[in-house]
C-alpha atoms as a PDB file:
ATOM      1  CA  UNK A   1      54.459  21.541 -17.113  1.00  0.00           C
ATOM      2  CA  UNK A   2      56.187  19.503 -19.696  1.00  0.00           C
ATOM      3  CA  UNK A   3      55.046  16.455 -18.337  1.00  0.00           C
ATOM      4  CA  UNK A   4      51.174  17.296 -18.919  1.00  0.00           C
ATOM      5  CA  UNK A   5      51.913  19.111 -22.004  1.00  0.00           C
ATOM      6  CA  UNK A   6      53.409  15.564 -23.247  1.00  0.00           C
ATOM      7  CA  UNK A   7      50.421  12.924 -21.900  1.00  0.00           C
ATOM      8  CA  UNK A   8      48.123  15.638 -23.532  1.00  0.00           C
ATOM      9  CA  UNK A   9      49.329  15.041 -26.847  1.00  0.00           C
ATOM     10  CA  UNK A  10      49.397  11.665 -26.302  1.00  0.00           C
ATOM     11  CA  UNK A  11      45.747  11.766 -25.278  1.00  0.00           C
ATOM     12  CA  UNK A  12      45.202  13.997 -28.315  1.00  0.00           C
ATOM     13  CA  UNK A  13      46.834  10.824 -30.987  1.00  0.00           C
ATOM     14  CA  UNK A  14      44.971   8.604 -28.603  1.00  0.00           C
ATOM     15  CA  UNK A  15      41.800   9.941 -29.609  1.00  0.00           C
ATOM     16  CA  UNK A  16      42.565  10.188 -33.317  1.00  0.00           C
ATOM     17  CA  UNK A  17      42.560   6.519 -33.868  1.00  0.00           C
ATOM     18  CA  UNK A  18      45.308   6.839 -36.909  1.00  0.00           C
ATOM     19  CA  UNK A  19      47.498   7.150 -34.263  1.00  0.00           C
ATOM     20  CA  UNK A  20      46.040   5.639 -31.249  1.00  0.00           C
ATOM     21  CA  UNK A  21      48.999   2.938 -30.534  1.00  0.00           C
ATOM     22  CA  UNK A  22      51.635   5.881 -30.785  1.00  0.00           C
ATOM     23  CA  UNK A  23      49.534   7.757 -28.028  1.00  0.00           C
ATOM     24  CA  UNK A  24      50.359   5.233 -25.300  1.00  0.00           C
ATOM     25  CA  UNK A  25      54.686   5.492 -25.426  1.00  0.00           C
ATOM     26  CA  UNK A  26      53.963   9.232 -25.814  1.00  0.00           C
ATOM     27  CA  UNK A  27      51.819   9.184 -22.541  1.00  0.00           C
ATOM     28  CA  UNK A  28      54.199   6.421 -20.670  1.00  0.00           C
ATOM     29  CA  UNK A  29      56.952   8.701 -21.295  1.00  0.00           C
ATOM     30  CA  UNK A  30      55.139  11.716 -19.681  1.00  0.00           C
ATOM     31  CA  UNK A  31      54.151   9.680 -16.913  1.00  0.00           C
ATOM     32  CA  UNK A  32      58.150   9.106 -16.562  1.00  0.00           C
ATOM     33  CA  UNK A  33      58.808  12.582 -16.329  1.00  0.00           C
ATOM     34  CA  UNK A  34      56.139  13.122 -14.086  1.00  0.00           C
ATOM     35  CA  UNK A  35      57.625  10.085 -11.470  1.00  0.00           C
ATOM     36  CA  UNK A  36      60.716  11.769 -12.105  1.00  0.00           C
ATOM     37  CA  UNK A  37      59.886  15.466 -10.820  1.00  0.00           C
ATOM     38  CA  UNK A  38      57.643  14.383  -8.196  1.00  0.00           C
ATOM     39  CA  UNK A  39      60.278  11.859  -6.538  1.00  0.00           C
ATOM     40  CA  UNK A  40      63.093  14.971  -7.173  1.00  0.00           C
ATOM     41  CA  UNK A  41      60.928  17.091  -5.509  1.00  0.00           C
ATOM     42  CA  UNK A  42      60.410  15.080  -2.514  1.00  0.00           C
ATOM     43  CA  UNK A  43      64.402  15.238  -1.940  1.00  0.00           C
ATOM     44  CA  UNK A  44      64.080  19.015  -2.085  1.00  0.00           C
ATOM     45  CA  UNK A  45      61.148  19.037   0.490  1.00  0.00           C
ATOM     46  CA  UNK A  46      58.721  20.747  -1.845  1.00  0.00           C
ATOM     47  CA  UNK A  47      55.599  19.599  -0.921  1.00  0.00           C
ATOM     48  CA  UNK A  48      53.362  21.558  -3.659  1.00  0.00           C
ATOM     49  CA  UNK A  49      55.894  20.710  -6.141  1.00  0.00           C
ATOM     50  CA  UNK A  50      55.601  17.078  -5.492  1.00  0.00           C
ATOM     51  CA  UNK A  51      51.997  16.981  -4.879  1.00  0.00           C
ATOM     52  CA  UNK A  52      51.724  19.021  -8.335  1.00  0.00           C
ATOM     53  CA  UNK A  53      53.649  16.258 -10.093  1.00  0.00           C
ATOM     54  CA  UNK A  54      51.450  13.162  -8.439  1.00  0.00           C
ATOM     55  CA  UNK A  55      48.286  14.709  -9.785  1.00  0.00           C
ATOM     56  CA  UNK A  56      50.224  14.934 -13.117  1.00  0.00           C
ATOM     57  CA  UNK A  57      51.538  11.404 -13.310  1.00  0.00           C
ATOM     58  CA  UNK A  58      47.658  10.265 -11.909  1.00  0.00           C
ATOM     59  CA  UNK A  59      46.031  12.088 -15.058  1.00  0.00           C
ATOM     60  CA  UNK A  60      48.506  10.081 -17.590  1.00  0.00           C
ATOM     61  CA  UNK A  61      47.362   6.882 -15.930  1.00  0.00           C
ATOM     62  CA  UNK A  62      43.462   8.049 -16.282  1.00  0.00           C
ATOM     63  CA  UNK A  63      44.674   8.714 -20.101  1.00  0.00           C
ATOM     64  CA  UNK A  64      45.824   5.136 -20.752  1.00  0.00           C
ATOM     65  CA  UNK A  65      42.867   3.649 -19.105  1.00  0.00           C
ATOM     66  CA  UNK A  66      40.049   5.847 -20.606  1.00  0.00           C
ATOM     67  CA  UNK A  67      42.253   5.507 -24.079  1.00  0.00           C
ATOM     68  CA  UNK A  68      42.411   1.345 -23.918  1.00  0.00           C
ATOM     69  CA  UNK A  69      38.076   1.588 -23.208  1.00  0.00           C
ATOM     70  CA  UNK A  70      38.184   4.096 -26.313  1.00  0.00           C
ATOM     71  CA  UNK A  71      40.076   2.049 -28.717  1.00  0.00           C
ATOM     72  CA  UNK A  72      38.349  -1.068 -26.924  1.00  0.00           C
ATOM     73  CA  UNK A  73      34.684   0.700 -27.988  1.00  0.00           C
ATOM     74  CA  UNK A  74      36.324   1.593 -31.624  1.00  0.00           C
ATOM     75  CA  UNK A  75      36.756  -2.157 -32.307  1.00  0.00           C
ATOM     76  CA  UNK A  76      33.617  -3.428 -30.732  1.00  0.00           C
ATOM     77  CA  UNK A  77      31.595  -1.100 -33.400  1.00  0.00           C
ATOM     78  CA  UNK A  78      34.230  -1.778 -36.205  1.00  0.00           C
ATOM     79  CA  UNK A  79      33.593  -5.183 -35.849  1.00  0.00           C
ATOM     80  CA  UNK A  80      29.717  -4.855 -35.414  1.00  0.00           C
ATOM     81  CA  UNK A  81      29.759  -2.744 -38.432  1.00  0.00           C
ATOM     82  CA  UNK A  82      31.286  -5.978 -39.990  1.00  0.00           C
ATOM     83  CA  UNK A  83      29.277  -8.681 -38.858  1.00  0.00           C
ATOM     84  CA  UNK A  84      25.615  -6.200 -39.963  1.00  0.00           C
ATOM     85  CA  UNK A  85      26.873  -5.569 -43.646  1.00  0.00           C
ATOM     86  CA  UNK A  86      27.953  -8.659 -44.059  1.00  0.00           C
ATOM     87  CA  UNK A  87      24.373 -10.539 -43.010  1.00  0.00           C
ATOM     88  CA  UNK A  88      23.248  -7.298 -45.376  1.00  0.00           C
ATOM     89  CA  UNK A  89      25.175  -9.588 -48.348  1.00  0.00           C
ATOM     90  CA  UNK A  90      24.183 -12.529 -47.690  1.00  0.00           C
ATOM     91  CA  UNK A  91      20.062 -11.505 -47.277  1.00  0.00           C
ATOM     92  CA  UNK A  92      20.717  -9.950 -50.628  1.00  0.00           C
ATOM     93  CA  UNK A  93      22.728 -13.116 -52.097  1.00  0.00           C
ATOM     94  CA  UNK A  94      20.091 -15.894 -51.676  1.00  0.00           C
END
């Protein structure tokens, strides 16, 4: 429970992209706890409780990759953004 509560918030700075670079350690560290619970559940022989904490740990991995294509798809407008106003400038320049 702590675990998701944890790579949730990290997905939530991960989407606000003033804080999109602390997101990832936030959701790395969830993903520890997650590794964590699952492997000490496995010891005990709880099967749901491990299976539980795999799907866990799986959904902070599908955060880091869909965040790295998010802040990939911020920069590739950012820059496009760029490169149209300033052909804008020069047009108006000359």
């Amino acid at each position: 429970m702590i675990a998701t509560l944890i790579i949730l918030f990290g997905a939530f700075l991960i989407i606000g992209t003033w804080a999109a670079f602390a997101g990832f350690p936030i959701v790395i560290f969830g993903i520890i706890i997650a590794h964590y619970n699952h492997h000490r559940a496995n010891k005990k022989d709880d099967k749901e409780k491990a299976e539980s904490a795999k799907q866990i740990y799986k959904f902070g991995y599908l955060v880091i990759v869909l965040g790295i294509l998010y802040i990939g798809l911020i920069t590739a407008l950012y820059h496009t953004s760029i490169e149209q106003n300033s052909e804008k400038i020069e047009t108006k320049q000359t």
